[in-house]
N, C-alpha and C. Protein backbone atom coordinates (compact mmCIF):
# COMPACT_ATOMS: atom_id res chain seq x y z
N UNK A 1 6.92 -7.81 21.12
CA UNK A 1 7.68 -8.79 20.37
C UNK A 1 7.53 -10.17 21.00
N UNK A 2 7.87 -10.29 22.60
CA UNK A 2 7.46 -11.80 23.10
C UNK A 2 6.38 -12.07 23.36
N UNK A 3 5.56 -13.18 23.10
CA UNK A 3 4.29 -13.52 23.37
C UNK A 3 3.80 -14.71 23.95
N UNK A 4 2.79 -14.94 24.10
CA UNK A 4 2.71 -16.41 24.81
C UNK A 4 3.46 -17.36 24.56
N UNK A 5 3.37 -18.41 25.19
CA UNK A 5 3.90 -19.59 24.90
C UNK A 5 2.74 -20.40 23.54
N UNK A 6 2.94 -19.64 22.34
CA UNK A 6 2.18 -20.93 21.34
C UNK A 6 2.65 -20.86 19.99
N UNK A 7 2.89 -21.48 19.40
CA UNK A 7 3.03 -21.38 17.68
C UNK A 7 1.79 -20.64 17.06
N UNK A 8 0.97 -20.43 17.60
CA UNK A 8 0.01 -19.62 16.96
C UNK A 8 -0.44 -18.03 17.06
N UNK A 9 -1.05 -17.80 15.97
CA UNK A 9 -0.46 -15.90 16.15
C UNK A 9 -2.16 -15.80 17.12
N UNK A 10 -1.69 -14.71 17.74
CA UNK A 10 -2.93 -14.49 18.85
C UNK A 10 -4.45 -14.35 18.31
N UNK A 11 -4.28 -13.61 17.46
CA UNK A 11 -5.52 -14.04 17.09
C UNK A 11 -6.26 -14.72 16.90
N UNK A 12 -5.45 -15.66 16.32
CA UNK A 12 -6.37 -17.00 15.93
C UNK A 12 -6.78 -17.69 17.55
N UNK A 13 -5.61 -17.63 18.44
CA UNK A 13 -5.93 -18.26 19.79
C UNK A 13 -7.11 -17.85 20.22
N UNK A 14 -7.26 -16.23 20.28
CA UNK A 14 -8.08 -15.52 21.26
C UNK A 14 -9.54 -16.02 20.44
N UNK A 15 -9.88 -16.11 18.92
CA UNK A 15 -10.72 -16.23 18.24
C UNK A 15 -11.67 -17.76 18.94
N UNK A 16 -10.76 -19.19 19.22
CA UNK A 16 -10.68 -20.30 19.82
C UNK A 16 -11.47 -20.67 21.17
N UNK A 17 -10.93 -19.46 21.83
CA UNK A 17 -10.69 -19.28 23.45
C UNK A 17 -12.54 -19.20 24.13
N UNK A 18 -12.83 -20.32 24.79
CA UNK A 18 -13.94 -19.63 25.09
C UNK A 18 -14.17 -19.78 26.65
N UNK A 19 -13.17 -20.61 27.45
CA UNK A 19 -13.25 -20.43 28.75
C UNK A 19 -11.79 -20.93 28.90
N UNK A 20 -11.03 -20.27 30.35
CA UNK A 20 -9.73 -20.50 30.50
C UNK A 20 -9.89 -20.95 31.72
N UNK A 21 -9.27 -22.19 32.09
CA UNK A 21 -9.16 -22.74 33.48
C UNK A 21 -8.29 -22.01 33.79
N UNK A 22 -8.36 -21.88 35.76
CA UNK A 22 -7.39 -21.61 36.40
C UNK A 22 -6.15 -22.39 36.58
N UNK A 23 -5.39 -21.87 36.66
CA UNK A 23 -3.95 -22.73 36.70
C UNK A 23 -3.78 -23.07 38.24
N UNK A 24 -3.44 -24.14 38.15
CA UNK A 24 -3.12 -24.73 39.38
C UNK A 24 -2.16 -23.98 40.40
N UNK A 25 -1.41 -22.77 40.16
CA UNK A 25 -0.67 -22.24 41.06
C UNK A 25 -0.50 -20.73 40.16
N UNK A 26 -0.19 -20.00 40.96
CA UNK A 26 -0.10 -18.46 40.43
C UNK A 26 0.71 -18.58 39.10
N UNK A 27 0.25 -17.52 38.12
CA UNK A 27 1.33 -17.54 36.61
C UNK A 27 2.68 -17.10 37.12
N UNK A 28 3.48 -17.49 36.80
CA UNK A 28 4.71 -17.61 36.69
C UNK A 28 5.75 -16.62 35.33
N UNK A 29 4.98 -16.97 34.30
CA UNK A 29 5.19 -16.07 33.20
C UNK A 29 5.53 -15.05 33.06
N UNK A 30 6.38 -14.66 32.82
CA UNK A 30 7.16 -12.88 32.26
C UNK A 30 6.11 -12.11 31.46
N UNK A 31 6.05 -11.34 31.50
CA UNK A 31 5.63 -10.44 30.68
C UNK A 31 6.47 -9.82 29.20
N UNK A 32 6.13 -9.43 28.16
CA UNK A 32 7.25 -9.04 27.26
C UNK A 32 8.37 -7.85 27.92
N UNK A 33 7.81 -6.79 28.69
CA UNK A 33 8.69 -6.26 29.39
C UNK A 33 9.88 -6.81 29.89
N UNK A 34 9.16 -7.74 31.15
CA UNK A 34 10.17 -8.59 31.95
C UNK A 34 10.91 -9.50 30.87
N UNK A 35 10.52 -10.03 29.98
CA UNK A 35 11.25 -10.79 29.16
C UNK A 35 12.91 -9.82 28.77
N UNK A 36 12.54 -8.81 28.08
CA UNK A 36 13.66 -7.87 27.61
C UNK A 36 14.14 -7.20 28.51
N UNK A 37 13.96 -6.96 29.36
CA UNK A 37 14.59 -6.55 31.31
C UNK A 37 15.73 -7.71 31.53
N UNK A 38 14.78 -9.07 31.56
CA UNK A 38 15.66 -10.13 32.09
C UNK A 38 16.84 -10.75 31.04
N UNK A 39 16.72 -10.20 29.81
CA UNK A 39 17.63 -10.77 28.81
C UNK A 39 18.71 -9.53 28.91
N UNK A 40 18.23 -8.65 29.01
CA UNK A 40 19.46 -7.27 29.06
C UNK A 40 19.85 -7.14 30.21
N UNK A 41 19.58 -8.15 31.28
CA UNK A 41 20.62 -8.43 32.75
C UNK A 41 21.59 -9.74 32.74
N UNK A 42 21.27 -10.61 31.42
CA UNK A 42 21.37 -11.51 31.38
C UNK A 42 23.20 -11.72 30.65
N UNK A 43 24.01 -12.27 31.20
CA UNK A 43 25.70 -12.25 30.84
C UNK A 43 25.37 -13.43 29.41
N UNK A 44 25.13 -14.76 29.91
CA UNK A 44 25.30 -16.04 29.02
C UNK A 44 23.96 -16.66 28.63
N UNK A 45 24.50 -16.99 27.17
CA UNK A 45 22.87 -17.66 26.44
C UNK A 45 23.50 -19.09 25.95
N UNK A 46 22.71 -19.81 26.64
CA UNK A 46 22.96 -21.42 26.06
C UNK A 46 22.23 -21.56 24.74
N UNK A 47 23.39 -21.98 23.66
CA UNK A 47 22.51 -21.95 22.25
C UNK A 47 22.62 -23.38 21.87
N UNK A 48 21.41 -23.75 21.34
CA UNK A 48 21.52 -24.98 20.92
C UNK A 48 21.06 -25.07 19.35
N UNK A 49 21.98 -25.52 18.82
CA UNK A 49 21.78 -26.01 17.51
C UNK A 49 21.42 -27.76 16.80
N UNK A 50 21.04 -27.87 14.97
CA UNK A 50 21.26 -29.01 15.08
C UNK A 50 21.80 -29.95 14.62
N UNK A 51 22.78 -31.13 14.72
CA UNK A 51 24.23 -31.22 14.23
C UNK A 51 23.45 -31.88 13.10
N UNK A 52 24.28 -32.05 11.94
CA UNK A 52 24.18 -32.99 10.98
C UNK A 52 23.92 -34.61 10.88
N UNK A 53 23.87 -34.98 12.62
CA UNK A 53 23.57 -36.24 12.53
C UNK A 53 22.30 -36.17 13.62
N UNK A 54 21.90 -34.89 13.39
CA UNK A 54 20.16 -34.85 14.61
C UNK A 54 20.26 -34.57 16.19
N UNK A 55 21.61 -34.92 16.77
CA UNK A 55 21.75 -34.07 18.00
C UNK A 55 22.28 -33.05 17.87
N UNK A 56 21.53 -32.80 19.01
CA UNK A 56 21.66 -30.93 19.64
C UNK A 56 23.52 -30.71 19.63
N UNK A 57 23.48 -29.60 19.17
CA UNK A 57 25.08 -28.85 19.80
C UNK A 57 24.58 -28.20 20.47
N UNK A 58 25.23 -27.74 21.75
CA UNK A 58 24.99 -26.63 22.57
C UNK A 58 26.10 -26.14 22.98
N UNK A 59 25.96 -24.62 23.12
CA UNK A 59 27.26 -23.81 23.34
C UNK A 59 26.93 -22.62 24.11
N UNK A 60 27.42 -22.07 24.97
CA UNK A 60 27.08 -20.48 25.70
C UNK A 60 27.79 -19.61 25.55
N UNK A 61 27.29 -18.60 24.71
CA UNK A 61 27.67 -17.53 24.13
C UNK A 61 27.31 -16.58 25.03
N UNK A 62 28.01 -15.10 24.57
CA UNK A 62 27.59 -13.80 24.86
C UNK A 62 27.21 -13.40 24.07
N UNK A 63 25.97 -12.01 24.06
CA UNK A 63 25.35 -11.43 23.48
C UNK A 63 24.69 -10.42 23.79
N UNK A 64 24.19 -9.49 22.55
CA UNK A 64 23.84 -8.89 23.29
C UNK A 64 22.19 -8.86 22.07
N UNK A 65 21.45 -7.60 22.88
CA UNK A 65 20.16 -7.11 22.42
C UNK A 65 19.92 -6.06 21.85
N UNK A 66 19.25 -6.47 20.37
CA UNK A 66 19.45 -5.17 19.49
C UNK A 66 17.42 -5.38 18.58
N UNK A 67 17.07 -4.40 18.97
CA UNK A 67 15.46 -4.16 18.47
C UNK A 67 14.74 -5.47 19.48
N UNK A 68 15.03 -5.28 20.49
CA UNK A 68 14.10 -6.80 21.36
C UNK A 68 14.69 -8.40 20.87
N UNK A 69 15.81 -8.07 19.98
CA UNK A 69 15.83 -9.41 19.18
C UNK A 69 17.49 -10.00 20.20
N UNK A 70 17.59 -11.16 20.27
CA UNK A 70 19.15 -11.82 20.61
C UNK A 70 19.84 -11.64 19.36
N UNK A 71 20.89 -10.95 19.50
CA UNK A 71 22.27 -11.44 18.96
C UNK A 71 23.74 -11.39 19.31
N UNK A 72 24.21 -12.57 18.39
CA UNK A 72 25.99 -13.30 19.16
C UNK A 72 26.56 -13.23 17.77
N UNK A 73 27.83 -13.48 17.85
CA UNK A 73 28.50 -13.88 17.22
C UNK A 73 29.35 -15.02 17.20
N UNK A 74 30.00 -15.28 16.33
CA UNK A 74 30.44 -16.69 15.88
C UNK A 74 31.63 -17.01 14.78
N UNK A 75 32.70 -17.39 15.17
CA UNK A 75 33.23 -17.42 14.02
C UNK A 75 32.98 -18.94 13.08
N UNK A 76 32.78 -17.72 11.70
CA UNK A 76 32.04 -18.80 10.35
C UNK A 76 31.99 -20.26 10.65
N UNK A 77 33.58 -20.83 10.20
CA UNK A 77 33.66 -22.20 10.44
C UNK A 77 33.38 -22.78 12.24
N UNK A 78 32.64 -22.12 12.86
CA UNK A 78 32.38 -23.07 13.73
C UNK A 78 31.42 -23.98 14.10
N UNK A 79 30.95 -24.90 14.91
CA UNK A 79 30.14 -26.08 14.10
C UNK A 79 28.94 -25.94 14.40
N UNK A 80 28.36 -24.65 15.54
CA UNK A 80 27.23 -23.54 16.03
C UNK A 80 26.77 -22.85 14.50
N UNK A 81 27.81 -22.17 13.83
CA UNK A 81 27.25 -21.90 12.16
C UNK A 81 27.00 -22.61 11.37
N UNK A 82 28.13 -23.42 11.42
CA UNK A 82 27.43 -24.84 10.17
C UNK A 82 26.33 -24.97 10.02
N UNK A 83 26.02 -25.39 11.42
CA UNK A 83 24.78 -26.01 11.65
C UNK A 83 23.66 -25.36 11.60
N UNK A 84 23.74 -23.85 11.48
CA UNK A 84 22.70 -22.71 11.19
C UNK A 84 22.53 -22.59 9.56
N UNK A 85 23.41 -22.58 8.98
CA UNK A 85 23.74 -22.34 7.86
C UNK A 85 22.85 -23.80 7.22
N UNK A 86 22.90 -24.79 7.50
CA UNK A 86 22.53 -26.22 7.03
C UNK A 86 20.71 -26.07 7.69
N UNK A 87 20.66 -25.59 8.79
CA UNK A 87 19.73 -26.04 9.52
C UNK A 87 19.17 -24.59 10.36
N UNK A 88 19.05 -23.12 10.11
CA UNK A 88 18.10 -22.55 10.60
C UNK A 88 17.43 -22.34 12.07
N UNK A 89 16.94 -23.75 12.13
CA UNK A 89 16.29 -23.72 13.68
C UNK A 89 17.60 -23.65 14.71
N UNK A 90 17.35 -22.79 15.77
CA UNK A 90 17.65 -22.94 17.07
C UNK A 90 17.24 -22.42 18.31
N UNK A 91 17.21 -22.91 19.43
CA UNK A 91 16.45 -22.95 20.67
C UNK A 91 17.63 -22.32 21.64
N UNK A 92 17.46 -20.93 22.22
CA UNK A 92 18.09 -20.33 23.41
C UNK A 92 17.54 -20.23 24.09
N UNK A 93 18.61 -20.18 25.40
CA UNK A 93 17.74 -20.43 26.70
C UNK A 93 18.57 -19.27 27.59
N UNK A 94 18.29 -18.63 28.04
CA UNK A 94 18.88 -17.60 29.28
C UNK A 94 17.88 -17.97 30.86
N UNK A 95 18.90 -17.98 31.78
CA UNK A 95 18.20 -18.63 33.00
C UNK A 95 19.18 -17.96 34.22
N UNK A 96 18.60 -18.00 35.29
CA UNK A 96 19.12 -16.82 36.77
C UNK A 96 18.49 -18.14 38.13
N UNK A 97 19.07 -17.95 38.66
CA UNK A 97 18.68 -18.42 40.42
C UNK A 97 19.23 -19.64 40.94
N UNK A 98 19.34 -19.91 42.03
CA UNK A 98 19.87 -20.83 42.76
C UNK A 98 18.77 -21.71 43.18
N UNK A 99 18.47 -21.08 43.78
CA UNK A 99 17.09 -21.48 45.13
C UNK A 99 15.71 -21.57 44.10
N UNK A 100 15.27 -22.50 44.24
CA UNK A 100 13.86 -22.52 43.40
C UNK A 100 13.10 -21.66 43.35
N UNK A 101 12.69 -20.72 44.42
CA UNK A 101 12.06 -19.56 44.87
C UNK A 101 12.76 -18.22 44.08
N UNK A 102 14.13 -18.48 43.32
CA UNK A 102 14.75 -17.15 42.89
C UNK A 102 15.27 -17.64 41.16
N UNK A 103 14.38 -18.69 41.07
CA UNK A 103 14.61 -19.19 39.62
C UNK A 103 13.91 -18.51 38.40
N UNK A 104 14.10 -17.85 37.37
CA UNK A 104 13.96 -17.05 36.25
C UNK A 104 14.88 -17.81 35.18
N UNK A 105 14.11 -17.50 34.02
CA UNK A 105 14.25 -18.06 32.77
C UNK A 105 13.84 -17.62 31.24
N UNK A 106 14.36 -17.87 30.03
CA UNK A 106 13.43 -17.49 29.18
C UNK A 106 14.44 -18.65 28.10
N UNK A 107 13.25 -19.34 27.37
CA UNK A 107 13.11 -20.24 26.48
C UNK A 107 12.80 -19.79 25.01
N UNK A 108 13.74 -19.55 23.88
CA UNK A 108 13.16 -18.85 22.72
C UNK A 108 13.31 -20.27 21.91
N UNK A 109 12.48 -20.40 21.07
CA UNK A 109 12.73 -21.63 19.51
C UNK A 109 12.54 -20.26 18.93
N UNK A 110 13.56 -20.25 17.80
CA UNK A 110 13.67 -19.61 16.65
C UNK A 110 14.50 -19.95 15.58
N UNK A 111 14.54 -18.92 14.86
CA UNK A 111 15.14 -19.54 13.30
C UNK A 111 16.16 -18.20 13.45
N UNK A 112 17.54 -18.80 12.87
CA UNK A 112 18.44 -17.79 12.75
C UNK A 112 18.45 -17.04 11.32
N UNK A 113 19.02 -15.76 12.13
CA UNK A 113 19.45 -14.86 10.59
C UNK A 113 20.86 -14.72 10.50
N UNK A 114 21.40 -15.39 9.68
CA UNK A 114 22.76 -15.29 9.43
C UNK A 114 23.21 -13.65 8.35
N UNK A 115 24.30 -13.00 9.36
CA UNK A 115 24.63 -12.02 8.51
C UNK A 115 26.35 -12.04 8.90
N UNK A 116 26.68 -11.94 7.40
CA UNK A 116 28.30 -12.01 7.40
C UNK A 116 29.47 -10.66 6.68
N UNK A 117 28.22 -9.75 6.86
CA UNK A 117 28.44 -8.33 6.59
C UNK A 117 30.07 -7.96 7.57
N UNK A 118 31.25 -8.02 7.96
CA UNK A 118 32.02 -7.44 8.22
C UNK A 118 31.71 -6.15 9.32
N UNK A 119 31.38 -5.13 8.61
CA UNK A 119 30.71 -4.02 9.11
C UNK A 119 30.20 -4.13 10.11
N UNK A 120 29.03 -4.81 10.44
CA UNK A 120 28.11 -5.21 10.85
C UNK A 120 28.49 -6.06 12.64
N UNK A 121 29.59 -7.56 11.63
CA UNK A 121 30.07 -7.92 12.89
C UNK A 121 30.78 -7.30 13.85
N UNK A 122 31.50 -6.34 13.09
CA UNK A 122 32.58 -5.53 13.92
C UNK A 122 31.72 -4.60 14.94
N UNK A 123 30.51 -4.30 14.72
CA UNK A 123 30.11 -2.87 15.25
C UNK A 123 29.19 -4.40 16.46
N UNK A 124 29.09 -5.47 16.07
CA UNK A 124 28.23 -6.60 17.59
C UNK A 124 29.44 -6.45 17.97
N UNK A 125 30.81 -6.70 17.48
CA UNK A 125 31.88 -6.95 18.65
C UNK A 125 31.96 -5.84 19.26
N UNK A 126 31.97 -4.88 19.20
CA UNK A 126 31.51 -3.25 19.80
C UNK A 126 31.00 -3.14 20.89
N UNK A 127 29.54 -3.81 20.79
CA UNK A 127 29.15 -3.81 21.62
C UNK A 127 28.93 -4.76 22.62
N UNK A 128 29.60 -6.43 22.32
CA UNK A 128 30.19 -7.13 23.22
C UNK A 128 31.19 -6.57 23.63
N UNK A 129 31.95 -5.92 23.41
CA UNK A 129 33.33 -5.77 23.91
C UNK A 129 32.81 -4.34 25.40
N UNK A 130 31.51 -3.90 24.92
CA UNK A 130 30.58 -2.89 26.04
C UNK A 130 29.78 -3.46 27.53
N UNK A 131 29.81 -4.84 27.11
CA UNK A 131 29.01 -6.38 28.03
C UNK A 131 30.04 -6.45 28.80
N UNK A 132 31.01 -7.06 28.38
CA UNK A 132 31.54 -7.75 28.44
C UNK A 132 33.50 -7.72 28.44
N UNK A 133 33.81 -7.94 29.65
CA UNK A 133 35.77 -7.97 29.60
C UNK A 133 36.29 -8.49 28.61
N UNK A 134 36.15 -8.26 27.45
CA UNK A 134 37.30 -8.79 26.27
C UNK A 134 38.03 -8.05 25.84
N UNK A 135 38.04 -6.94 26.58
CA UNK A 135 39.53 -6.19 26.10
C UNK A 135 40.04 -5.49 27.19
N UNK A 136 40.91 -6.08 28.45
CA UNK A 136 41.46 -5.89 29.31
C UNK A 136 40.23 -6.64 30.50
N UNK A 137 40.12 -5.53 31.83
CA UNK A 137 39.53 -6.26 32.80
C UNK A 137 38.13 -6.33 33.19
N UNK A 138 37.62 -5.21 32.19
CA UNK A 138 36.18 -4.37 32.59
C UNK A 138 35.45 -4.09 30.94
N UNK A 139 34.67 -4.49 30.66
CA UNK A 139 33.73 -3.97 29.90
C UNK A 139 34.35 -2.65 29.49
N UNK A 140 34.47 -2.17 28.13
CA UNK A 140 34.70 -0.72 27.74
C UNK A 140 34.11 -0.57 26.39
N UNK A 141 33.79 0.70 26.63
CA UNK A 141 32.81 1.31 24.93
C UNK A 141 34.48 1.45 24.16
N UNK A 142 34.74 1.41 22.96
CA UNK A 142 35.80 1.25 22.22
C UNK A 142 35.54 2.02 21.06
N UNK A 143 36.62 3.21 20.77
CA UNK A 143 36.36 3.91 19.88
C UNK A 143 36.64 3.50 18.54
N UNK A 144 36.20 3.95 16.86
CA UNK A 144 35.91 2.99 15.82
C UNK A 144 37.62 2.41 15.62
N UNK A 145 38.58 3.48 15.96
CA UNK A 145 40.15 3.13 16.21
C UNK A 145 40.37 1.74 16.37
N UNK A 146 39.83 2.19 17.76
CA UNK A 146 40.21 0.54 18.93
C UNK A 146 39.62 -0.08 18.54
N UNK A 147 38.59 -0.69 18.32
CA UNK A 147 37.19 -1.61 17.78
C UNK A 147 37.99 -2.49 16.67
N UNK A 148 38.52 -1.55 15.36
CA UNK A 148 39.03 -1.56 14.77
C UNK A 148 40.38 -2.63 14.88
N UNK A 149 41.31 -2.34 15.49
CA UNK A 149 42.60 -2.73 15.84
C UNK A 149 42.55 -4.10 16.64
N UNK A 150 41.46 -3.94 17.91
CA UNK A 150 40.90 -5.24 18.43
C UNK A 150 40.31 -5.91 17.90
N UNK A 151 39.63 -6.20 16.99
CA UNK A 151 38.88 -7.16 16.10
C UNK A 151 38.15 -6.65 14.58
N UNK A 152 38.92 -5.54 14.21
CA UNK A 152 38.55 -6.21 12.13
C UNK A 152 39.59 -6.78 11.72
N UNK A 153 40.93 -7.68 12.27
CA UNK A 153 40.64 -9.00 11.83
C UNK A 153 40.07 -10.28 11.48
N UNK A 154 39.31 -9.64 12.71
CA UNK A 154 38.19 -11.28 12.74
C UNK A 154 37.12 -11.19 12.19
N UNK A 155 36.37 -9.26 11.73
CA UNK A 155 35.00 -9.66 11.51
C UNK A 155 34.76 -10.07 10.03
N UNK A 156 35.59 -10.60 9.04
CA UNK A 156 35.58 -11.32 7.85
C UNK A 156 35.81 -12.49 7.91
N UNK A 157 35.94 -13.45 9.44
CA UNK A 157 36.09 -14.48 9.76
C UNK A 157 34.97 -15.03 10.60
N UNK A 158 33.93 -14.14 10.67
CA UNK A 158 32.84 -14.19 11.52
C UNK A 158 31.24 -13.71 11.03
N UNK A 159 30.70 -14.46 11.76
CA UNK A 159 29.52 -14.57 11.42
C UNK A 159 28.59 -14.19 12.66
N UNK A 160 27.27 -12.87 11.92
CA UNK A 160 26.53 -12.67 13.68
C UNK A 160 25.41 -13.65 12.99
N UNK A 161 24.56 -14.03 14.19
CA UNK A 161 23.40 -14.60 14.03
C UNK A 161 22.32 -13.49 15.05
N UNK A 162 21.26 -13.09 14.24
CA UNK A 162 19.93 -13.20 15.01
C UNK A 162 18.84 -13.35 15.27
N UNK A 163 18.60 -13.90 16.29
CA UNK A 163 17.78 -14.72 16.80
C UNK A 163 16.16 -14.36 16.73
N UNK A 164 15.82 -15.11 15.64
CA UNK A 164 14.14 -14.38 15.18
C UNK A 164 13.47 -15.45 15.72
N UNK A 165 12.67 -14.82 16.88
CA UNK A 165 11.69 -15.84 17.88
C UNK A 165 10.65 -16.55 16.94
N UNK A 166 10.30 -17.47 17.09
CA UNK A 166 9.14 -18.53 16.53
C UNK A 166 7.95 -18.86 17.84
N UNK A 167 8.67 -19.04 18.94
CA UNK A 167 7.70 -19.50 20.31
C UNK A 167 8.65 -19.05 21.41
N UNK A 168 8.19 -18.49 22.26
CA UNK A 168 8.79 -17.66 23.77
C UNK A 168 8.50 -18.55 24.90
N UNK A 169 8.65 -19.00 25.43
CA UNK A 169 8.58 -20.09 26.82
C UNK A 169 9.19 -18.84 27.83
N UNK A 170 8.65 -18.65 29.41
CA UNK A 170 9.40 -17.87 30.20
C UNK A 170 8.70 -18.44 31.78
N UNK A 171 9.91 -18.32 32.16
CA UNK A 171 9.10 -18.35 34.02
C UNK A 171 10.08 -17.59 35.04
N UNK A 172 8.96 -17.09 36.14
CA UNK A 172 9.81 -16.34 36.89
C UNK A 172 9.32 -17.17 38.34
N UNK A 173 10.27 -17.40 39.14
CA UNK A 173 9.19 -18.42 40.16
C UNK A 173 9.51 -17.24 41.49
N UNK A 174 9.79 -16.26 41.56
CA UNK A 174 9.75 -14.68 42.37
C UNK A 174 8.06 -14.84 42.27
N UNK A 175 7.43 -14.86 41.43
CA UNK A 175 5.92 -14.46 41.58
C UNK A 175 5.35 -15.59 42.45
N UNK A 176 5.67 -16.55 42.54
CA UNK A 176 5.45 -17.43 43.66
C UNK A 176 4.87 -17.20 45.17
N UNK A 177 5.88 -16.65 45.24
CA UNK A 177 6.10 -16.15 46.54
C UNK A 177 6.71 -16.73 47.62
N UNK A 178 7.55 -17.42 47.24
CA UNK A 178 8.37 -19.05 48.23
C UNK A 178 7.27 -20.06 48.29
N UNK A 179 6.43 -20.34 47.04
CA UNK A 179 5.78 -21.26 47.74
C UNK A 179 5.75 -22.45 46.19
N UNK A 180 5.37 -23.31 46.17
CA UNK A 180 5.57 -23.85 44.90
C UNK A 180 4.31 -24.15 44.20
């Protein structure tokens, strides 16, 4: 599912390709593995959307991963949907490390899929509520009862989005080796 860094489908690249310089320092790049490893370790996704007057909104959500793909939720009227709803494109970013040497990342541009199925949201809050402490102190699987009682109020007030990649950007600077 993740692939190079290009707007273009591989084929056509590889068709193009007739000598590849060396890169000035070891690849850095994830692999699609490591990509979906590092997103399913990953707590917060900075989402950026785009407002009605051309700047970025950005917001950090939780989420989780369902078929290799990102998805969050959102409630409808907030200005992260609007702005999907009006405008489609958006760019997430999930990122790890302190120290330059322990810095990891992954860069998606994509186009959202808005789904406002009820059903649907309730069973992502499910499994945020499995991520993630939103119902007491610890992450818990929640039976359709509880799920239920804790949030199908909200999932007719909510909206999931997911996140259908267009271009993958990734770096892991571990392959480095402490060196830059």
């Amino acid at each position: 599912m993740f692939r190079a860094d290009s707007d273009e489908p591989m084929d056509d690249r590889a068709s193009r390709c007739v000598t590849v310089a060396p890169m000035a320092r070891k690849d850095i790049t994830m692999t699609g593995g490591e990509i979906t490893a590092f997103l399913d370790e990953t707590a917060i996704l900075e989402v950026a959307t785009i407002g009605s007057n051309g700047w970025p909104h950005l917001a950090p959500m939780w989420f989780v991963m369902e078929d290799e793909r990102i998805v969050f939720r959102s409630f409808t009227r907030s200005q992260k949907i609007l702005n999907l709803q009006r405008d489609p494109r958006l760019t997430v970013l999930a990122e790890d490390g302190d120290a330059y040497e322990e810095l990891r990342g992954v860069m998606i541009k994509a186009e959202a899929r808005l789904i406002e199925d009820p059903a649907y949201v309730l069973a992502i809050y499910g499994r945020l509520a499995a991520k993630y402490a939103m119902v007491g102190p610890e992450p818990v699987e929640l039976s359709e009862e509880d799920l239920d009682a804790a949030f199908g109020r909200f999932a007719s007030k909510n909206t999931a989005v997911i996140v259908e990649p267009v271009k993958t950007a990734s770096w892991d600077h571990r392959k480095i080796g402490g060196g830059y």
